[in-house]
C-alpha atoms as a PDB file:
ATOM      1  CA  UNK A   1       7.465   9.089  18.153  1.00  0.00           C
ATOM      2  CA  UNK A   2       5.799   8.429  21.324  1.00  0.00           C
ATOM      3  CA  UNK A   3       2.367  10.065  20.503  1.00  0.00           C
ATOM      4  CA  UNK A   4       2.855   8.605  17.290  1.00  0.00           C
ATOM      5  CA  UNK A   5       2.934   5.237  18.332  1.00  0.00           C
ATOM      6  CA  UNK A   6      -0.427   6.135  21.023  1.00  0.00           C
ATOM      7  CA  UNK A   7      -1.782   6.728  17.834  1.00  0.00           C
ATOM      8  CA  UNK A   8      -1.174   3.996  15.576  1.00  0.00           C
ATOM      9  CA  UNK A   9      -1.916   1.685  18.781  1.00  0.00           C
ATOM     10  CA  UNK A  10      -5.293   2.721  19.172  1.00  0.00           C
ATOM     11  CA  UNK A  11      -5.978   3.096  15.358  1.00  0.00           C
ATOM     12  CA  UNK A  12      -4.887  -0.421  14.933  1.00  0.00           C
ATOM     13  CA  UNK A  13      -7.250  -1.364  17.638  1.00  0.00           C
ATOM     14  CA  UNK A  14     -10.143   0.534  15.918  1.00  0.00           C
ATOM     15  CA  UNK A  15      -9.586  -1.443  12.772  1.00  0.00           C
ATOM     16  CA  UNK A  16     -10.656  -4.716  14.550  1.00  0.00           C
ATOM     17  CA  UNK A  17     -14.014  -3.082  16.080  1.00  0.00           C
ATOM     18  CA  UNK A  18     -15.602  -2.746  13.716  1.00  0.00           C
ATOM     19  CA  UNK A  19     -16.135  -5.280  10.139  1.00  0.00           C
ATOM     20  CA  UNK A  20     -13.842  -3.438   8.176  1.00  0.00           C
ATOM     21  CA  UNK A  21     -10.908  -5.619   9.146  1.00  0.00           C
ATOM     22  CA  UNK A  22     -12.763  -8.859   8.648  1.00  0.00           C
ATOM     23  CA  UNK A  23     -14.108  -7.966   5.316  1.00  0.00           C
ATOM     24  CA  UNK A  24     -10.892  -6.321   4.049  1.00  0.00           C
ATOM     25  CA  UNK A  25      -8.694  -9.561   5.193  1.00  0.00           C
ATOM     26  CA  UNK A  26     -11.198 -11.997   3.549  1.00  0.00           C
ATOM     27  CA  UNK A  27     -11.182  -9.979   0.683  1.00  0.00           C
ATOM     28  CA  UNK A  28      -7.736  -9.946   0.242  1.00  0.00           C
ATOM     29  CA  UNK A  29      -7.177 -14.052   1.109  1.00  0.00           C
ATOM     30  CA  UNK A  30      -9.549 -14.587  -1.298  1.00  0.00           C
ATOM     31  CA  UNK A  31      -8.733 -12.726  -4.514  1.00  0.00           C
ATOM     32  CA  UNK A  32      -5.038 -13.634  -3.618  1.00  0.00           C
ATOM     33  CA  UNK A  33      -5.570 -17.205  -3.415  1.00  0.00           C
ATOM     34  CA  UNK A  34      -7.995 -17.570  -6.379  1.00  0.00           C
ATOM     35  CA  UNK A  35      -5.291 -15.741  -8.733  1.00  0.00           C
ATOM     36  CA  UNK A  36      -2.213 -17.197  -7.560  1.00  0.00           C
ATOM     37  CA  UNK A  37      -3.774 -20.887  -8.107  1.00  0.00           C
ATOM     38  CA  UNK A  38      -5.979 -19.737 -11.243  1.00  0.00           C
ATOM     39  CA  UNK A  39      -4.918 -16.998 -13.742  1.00  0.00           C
ATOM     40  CA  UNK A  40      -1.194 -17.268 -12.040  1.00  0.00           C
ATOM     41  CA  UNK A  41      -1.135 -20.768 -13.820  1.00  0.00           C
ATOM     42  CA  UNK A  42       0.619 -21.816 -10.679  1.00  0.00           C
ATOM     43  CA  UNK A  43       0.295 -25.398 -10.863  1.00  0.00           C
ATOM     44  CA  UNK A  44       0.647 -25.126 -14.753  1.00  0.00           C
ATOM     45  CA  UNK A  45       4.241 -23.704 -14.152  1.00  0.00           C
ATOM     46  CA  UNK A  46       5.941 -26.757 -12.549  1.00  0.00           C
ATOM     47  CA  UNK A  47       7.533 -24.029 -10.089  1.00  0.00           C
ATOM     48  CA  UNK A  48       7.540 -24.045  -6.658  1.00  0.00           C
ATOM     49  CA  UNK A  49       7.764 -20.232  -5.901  1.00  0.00           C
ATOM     50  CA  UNK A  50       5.180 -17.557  -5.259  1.00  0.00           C
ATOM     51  CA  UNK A  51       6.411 -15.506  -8.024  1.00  0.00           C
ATOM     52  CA  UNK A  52       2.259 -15.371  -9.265  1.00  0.00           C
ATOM     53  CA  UNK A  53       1.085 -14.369  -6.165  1.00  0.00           C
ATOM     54  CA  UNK A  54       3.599 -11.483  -6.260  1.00  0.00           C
ATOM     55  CA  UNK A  55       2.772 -10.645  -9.173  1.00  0.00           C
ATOM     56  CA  UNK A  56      -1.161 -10.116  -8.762  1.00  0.00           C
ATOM     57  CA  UNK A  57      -0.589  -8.238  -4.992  1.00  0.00           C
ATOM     58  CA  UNK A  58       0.122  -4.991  -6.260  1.00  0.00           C
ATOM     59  CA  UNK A  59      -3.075  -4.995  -8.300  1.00  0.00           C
ATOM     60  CA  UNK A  60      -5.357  -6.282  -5.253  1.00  0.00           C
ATOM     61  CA  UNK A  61      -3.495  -3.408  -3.053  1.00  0.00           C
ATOM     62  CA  UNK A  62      -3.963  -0.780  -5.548  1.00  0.00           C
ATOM     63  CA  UNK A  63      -8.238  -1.470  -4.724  1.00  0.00           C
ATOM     64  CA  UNK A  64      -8.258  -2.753  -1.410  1.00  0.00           C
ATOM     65  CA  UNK A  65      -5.425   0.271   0.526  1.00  0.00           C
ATOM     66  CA  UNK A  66      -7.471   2.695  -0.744  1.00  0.00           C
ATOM     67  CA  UNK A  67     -10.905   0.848   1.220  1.00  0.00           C
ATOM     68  CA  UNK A  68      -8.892   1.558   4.021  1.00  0.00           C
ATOM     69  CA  UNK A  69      -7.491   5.086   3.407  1.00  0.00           C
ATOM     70  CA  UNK A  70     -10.992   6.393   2.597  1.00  0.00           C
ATOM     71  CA  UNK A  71     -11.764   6.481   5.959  1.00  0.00           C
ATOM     72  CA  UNK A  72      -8.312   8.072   7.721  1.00  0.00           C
ATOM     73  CA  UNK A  73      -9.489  11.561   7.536  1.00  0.00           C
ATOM     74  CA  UNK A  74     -12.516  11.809   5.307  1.00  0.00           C
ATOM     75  CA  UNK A  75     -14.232  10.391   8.291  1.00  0.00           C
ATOM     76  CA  UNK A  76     -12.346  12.578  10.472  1.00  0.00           C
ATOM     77  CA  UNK A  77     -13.732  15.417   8.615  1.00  0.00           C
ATOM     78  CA  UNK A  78     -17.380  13.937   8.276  1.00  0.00           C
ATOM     79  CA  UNK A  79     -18.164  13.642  12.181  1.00  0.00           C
ATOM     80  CA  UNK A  80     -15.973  16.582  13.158  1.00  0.00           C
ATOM     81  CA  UNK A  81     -13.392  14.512  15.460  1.00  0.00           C
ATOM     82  CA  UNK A  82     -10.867  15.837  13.517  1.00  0.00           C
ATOM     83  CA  UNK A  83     -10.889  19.316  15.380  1.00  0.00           C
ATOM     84  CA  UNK A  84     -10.790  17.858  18.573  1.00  0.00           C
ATOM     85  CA  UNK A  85      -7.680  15.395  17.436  1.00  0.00           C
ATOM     86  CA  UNK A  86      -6.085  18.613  16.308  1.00  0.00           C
ATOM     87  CA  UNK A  87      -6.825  20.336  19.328  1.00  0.00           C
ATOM     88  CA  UNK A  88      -4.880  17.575  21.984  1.00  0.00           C
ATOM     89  CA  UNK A  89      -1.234  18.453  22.380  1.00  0.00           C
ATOM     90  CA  UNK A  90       0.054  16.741  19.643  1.00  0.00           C
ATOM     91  CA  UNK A  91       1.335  18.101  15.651  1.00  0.00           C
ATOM     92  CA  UNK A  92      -0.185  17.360  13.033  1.00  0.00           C
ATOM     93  CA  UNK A  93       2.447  15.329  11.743  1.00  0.00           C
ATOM     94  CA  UNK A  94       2.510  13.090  14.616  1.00  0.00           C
ATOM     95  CA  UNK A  95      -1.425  12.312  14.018  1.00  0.00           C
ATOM     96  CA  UNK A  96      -0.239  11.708  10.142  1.00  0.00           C
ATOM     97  CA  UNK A  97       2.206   9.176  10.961  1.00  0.00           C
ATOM     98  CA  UNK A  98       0.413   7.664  13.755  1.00  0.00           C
ATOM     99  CA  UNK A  99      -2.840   6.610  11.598  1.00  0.00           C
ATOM    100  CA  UNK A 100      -0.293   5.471   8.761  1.00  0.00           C
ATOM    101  CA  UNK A 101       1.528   3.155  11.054  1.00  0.00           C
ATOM    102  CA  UNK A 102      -1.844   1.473  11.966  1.00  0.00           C
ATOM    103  CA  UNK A 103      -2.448   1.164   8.425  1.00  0.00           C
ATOM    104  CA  UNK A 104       0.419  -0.306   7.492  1.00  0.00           C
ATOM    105  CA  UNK A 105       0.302  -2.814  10.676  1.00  0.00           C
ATOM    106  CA  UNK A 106      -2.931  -3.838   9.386  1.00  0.00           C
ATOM    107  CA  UNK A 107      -1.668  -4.359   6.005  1.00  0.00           C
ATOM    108  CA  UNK A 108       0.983  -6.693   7.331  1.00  0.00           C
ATOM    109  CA  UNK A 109      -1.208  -8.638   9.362  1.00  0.00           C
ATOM    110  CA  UNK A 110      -3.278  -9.109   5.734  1.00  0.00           C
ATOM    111  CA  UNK A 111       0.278 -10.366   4.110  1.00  0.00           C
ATOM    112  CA  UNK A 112       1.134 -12.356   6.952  1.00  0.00           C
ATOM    113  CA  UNK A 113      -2.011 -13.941   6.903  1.00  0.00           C
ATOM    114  CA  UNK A 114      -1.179 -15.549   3.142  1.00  0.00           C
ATOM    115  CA  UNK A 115       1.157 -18.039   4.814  1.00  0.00           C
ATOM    116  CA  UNK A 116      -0.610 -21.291   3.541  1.00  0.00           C
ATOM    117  CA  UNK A 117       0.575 -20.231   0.205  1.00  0.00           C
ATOM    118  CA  UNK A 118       4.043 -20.359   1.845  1.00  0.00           C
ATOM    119  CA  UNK A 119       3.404 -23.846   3.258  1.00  0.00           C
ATOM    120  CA  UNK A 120       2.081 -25.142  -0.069  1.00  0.00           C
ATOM    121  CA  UNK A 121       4.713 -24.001  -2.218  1.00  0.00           C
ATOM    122  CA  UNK A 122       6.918 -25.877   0.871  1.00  0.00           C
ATOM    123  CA  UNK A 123       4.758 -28.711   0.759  1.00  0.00           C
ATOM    124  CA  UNK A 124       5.356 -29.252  -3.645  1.00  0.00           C
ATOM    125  CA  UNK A 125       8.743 -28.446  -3.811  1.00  0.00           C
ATOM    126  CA  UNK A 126      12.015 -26.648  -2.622  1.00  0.00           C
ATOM    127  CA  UNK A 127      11.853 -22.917  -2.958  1.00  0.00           C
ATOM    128  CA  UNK A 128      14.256 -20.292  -2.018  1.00  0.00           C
ATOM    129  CA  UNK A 129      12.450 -19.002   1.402  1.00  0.00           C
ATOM    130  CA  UNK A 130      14.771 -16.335   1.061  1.00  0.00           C
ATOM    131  CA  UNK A 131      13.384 -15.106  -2.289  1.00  0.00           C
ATOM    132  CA  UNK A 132       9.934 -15.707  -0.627  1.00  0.00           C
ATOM    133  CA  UNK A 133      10.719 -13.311   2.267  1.00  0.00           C
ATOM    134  CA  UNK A 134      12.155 -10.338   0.307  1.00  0.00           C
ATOM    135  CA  UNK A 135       8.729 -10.801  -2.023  1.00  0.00           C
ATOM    136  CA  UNK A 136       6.564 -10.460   1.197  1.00  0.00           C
ATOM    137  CA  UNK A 137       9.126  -7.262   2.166  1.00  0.00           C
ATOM    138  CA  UNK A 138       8.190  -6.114  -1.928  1.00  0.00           C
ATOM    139  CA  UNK A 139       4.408  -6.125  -0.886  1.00  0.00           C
ATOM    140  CA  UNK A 140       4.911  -4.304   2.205  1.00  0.00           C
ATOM    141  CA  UNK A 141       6.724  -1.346   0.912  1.00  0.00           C
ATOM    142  CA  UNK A 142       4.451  -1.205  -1.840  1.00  0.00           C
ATOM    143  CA  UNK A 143       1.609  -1.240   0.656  1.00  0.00           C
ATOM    144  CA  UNK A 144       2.929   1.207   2.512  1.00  0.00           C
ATOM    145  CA  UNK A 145       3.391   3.385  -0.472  1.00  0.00           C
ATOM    146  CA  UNK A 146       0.059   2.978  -1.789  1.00  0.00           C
ATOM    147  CA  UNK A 147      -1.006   3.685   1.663  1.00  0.00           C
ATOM    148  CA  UNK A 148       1.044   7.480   2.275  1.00  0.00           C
ATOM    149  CA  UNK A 149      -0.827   8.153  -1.196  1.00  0.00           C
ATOM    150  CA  UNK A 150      -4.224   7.363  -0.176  1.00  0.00           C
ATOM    151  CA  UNK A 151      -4.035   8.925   3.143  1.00  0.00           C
ATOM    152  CA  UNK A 152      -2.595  12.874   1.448  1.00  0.00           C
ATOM    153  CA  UNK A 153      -6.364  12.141  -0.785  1.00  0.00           C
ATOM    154  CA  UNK A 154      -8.043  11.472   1.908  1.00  0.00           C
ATOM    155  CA  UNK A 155      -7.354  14.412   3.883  1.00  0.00           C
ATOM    156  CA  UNK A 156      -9.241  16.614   0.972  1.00  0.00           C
ATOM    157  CA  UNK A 157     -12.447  15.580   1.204  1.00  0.00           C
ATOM    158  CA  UNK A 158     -15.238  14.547   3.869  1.00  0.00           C
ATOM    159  CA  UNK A 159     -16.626  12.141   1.578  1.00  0.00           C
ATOM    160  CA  UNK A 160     -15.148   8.212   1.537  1.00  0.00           C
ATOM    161  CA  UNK A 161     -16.415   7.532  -1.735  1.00  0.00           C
ATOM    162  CA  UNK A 162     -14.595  10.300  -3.321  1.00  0.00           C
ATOM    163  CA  UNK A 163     -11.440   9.699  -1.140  1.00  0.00           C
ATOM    164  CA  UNK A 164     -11.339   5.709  -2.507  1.00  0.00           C
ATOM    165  CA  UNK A 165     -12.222   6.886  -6.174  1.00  0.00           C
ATOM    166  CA  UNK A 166      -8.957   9.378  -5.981  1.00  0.00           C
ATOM    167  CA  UNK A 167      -7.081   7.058  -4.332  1.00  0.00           C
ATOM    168  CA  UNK A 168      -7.649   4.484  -6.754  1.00  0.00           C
ATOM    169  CA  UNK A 169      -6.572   6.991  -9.819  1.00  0.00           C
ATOM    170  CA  UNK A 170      -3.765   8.020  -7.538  1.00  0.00           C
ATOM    171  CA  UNK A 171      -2.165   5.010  -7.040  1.00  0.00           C
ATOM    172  CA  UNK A 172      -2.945   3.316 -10.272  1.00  0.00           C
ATOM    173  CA  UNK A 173      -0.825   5.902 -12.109  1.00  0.00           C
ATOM    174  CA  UNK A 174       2.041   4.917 -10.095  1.00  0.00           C
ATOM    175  CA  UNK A 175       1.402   1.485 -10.677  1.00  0.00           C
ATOM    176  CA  UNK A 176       1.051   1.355 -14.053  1.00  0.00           C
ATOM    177  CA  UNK A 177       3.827   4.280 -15.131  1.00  0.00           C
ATOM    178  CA  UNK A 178       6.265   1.599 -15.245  1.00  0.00           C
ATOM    179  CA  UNK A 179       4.389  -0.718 -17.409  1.00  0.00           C
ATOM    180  CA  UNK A 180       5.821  -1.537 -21.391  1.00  0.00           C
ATOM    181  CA  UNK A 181       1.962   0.268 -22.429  1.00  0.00           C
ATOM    182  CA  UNK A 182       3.142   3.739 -21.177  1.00  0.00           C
ATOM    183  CA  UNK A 183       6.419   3.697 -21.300  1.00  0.00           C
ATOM    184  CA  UNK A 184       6.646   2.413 -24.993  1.00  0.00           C
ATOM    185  CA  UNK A 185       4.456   5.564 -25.696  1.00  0.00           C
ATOM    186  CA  UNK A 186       6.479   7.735 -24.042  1.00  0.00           C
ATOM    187  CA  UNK A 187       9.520   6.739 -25.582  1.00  0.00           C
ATOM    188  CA  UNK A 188       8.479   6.897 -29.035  1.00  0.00           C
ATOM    189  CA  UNK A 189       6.761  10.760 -28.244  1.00  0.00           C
ATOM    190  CA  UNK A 190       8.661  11.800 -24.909  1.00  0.00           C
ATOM    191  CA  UNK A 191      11.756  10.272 -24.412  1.00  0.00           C
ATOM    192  CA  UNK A 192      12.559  11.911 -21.133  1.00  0.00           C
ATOM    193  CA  UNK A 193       8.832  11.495 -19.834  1.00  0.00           C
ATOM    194  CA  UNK A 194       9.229   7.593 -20.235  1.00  0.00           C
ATOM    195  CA  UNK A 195      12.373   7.878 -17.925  1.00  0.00           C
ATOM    196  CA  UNK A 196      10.344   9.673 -15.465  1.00  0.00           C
ATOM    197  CA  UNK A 197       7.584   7.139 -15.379  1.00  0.00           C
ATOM    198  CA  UNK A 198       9.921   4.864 -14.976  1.00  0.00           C
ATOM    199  CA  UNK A 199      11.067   6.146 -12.270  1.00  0.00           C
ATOM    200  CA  UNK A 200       7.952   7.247 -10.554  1.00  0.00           C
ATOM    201  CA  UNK A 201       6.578   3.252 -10.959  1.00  0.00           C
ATOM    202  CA  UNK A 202       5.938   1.415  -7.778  1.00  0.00           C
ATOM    203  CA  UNK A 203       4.474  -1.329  -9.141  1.00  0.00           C
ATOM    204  CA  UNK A 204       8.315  -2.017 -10.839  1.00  0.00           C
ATOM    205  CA  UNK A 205      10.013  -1.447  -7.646  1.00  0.00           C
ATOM    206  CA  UNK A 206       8.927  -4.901  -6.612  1.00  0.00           C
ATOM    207  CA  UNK A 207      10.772  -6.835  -9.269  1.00  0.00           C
ATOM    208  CA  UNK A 208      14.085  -7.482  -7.883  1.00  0.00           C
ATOM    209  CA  UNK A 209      12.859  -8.176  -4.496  1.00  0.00           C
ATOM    210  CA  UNK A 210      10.687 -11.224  -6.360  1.00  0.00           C
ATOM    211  CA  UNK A 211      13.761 -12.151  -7.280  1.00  0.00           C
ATOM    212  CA  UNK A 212      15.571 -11.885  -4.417  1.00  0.00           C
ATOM    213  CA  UNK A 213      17.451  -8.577  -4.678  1.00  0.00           C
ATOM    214  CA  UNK A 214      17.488  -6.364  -2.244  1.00  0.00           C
ATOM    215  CA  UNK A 215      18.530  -2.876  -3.547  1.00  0.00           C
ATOM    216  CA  UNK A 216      19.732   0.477  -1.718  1.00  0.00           C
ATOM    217  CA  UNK A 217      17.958   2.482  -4.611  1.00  0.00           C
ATOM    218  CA  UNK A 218      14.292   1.011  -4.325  1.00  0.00           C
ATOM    219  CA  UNK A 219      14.588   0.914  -0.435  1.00  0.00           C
ATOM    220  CA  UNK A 220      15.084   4.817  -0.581  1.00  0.00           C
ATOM    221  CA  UNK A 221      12.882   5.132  -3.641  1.00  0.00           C
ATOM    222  CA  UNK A 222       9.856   3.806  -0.877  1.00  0.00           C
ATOM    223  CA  UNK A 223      11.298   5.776   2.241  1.00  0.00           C
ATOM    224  CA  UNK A 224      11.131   8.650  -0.244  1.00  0.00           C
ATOM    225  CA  UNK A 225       7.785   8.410  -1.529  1.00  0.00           C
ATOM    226  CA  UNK A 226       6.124   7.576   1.469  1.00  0.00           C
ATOM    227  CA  UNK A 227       7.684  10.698   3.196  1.00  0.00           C
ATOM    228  CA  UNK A 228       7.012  12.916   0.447  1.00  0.00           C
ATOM    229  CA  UNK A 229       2.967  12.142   0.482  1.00  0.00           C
ATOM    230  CA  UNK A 230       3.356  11.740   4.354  1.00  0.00           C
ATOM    231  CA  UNK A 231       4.645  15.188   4.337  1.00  0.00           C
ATOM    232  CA  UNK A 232       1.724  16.517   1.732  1.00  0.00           C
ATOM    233  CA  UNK A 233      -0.915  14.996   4.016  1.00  0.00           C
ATOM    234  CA  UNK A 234       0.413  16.446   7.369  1.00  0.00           C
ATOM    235  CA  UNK A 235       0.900  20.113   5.127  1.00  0.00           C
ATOM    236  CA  UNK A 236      -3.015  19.753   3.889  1.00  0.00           C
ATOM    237  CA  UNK A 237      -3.613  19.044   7.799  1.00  0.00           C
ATOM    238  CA  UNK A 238      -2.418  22.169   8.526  1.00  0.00           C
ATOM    239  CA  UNK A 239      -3.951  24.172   6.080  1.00  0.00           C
ATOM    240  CA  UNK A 240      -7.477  22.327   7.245  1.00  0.00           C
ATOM    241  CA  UNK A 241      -6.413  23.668  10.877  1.00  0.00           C
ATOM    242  CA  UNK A 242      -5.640  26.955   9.957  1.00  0.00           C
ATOM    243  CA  UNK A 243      -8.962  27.013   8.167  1.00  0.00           C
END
C-alpha cells in the first residue's frame, strides 16, 4: 500500500492545482444547498434532519464523480504519461488504487464541506447526529462506488468527453436499477431480472444508513463493487500495457 498511498498523495495534491477542485466543490455546495432548502421542501417538512439532502446526493454524484473520473486515465492516455507511470516500479494495480484513493479523498473533502447544513438542522431543532453521520458514511460509499465505475471507463478511451458521457450511463444504471420505474417492469415481465436490479442498485444501498442502520450486507455490497470495477480497471491497464 505504500506506493499506493505516494500515489493518491500526490493525486490529491494535483486536484487542488489546478480549477478543477474549486469548480467541482462549488458545484457541488451549490446544487446541494439549493435542493435540500428548495425542491427537498425542507423547511416545508417541520423536520429537523437532512433526510432531503440525502436524498438528492446520489443524483448530484452520479454527474459530478464522473467530471472527475474523466480525467484519471483518459488524460493519462491523451499526453502519453501513462507509459512512463507504467514504466516506474510499481503494478498496475497499485497506480489503480492510488488515483482512486485521491478521488475518493477529494470526494470527502466535498461532503465534509456541507457542514452548515449540519449546523442548521442543529440550529432549528434536535436531530439524531447519529443518523446524520451514517447518511454522510451513505454518500461516501456511494461516492466511492460511483467513483471505481468511472475510473474502469475511463481507462478505455483518450478522450474526457467520452469517458464522462460513459460514466454517466454507467453509473446511472446502477442508480436507477433499484428504482419502483424498473423494477415494477421487471417484475411484471422478468421476475428474476427485477431481483437482480435490485440488487445491483447503489442508489438503494443508501436507505438504511439515512435512517440510521448500519448493515453488514450493504457494507460488503460497496467493498464488493468497488473491488470488482477496481479490479476491471487495473485488468484493462494491463491489457493497455501489453499493447
Amino acid at each position: 500500500m505504500k506506493a499506493a498511498l505516494t500515489i493518491a498523495r500526490r493525486e490529491f495534491a494535483a486536484y487542488f492545482a489546478t480549477p478543477v477542485a474549486t469548480v467541482f466543490i462549488v458545484i457541488f455546495l451549490v446544487l446541494s444547498g439549493a435542493l435540500t432548502f428548495t425542491l427537498g421542501g425542507f423547511f416545508g417538512r417541520g423536520q429537523a434532519d437532512l433526510i432531503p439532502f440525502f436524498s438528492f446526493v446520489p443524483w448530484l454524484f452520479l454527474f459530478l464523480v464522473p467530471a472527475l473520473t474523466m480525467r484519471l486515465w483518459a488524460e493519462e492516455r491523451r499526453l502519453g504519461t501513462i507509459e512512463l507511470l507504467l514504466t516506474l516500479p510499481i503494478t498496475a494495480g497499485q497506480a489503480v488504487v492510488g488515483k482512486f484513493l485521491a478521488a475518493w479523498a477529494f470526494c470527502a473533502v466535498a461532503l465534509l464541506l456541507t457542514f452548515p447544513l449540519v449546523l442548521t438542522v442543529n440550529l432549528l431543532g434536535e436531530p439524531d447526529n447519529g443518523v446524520i453521520l451514517t447518511g454522510y458514511l451513505g454518500c461516501f460509499l456511494v461516492a466511492g462506488a460511483y467513483l471505481a465505475v468511472g475510473a474502469a471507463i475511463s481507462a478505455v478511451t483518450r478522450n474526457q468527453v467520452i469517458a464522462f458521457v460513459l460514466a454517466v450511463a454507467g453509473c446511472f444504471l446502477f442508480a436507477a436499477a433499484g428504482s419502483p420505474v424498473v423494477t415494477d417492469f421487471l417484475s411484471s415481465q422478468f421476475p428474476v431480472l427485477a431481483e437482480v436490479a435490485r440488487g445491483v442498485s447503489v442508489s438503494e444501498r443508501i436507505n438504511g444508513f439515512t435512517r440510521g442502520v448500519i448493515s453488514a450486507r450493504d457494507f460488503v455490497f460497496f467493498a464488493s463493487f468497488i473491488a470488482f470495477w477496481l479490479f476491471v480497471n487495473t485488468v484493462i491497464l494491463e491489457h493497455k500495457k501489453a499493447d
